[in-house]
Protein backbone atom coordinates (compact mmCIF):
# COMPACT_ATOMS: atom_id res chain seq x y z
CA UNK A 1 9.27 23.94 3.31
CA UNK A 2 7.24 21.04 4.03
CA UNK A 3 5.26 18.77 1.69
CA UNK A 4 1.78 20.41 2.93
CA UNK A 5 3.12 23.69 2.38
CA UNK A 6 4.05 22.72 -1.57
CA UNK A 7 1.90 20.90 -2.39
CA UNK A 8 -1.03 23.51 -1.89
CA UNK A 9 1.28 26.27 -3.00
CA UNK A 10 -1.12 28.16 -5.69
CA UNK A 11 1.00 27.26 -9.13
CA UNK A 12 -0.82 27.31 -12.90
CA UNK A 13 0.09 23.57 -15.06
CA UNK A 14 -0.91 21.97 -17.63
CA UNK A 15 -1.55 17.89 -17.22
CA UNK A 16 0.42 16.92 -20.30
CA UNK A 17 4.48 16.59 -21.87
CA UNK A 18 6.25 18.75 -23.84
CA UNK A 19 7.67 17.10 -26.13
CA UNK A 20 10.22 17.96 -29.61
CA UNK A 21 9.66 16.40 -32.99
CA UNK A 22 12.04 16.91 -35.53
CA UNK A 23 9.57 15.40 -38.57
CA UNK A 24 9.40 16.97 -42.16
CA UNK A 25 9.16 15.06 -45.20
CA UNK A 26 11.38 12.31 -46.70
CA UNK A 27 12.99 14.62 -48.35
CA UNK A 28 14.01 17.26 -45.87
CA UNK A 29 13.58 16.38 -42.35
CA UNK A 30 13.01 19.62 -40.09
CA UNK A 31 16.57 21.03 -38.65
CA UNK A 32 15.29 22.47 -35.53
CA UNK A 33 12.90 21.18 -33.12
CA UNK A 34 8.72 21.64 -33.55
CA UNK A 35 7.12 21.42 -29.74
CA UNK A 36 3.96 19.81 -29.03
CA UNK A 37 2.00 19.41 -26.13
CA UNK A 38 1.02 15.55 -25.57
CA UNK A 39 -1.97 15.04 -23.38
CA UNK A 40 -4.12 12.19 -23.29
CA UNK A 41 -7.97 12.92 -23.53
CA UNK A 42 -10.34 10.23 -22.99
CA UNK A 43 -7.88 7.79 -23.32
CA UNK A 44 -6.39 8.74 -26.87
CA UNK A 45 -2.99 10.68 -27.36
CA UNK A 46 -3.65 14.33 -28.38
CA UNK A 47 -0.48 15.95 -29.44
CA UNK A 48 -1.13 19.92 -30.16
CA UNK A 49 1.42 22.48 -31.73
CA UNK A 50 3.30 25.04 -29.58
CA UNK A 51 4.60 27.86 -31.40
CA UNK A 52 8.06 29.15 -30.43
CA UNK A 53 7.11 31.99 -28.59
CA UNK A 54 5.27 30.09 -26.07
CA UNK A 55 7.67 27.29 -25.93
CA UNK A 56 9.04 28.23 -22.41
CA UNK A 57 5.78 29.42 -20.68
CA UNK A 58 4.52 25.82 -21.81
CA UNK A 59 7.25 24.10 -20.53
CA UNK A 60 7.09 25.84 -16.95
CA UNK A 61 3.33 24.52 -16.86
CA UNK A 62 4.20 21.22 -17.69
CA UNK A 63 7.25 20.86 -15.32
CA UNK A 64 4.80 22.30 -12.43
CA UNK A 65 2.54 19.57 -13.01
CA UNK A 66 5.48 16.88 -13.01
CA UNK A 67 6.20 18.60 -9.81
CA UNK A 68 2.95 18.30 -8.27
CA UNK A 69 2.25 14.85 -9.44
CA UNK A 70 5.67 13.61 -7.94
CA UNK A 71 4.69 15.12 -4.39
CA UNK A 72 1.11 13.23 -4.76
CA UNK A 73 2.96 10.37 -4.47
CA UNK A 74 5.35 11.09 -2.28
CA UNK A 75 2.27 11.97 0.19
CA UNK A 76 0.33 8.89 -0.75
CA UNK A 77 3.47 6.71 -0.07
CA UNK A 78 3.99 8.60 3.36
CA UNK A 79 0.57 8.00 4.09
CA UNK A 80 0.58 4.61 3.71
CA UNK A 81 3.27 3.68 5.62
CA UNK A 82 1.70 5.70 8.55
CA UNK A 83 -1.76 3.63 8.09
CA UNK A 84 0.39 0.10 7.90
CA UNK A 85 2.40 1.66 11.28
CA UNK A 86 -1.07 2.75 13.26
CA UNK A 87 -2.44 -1.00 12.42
CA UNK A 88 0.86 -2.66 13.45
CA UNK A 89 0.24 -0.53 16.87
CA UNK A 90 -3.41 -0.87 17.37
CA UNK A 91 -2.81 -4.81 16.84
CA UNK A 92 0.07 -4.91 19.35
CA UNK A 93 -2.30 -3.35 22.21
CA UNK A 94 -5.24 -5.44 21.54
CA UNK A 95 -6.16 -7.06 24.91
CA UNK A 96 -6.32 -11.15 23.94
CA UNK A 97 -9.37 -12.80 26.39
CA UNK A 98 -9.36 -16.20 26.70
């Protein structure tokens, strides 16, 4: 599959991390893991609460953003180096008067 063809494959995410806290009080810290989502908005750090249950659904979202974002730039980069080789080629058939 090429990069067009994934990267405009339909696919639901969320812009944020998933991330596990294991916090509780001094006295008794938490034994198993509490998930939030961690997104910023408008510059701050929002972390929100995922309950269990939608733990995994969560985590697909997220990982199909990471996905996305990482074949952005993958394009960008490609497209770059495609601008900096049409320049190098224009220049090199520029007709020089003098």
């Amino acid at each position: 599959m090429g990069l067009e063809n994934s990267i405009f494959r339909p696919r639901r995410m969320i812009d944020a991390c998933l991330i596990e806290r294991y916090l509780g009080t001094r006295e008794k810290k938490r034994t198993t893991p509490a998930f939030y989502l961690s997104q910023k908005i408008e510059g701050k750090t929002n972390l929100e609460y995922i309950k269990k249950t939608k733990v995994a659904k969560v985590k697909k979202k997220t990982e199909a953003w990471r996905e996305y974002s990482l074949l952005m730039q993958r394009i960008v980069s490609l497209n770059r180096r495609i601008e900096r080789l049409l320049r190098e080629l224009g220049k090199s058939q520029v007709e020089v008067r003098g």
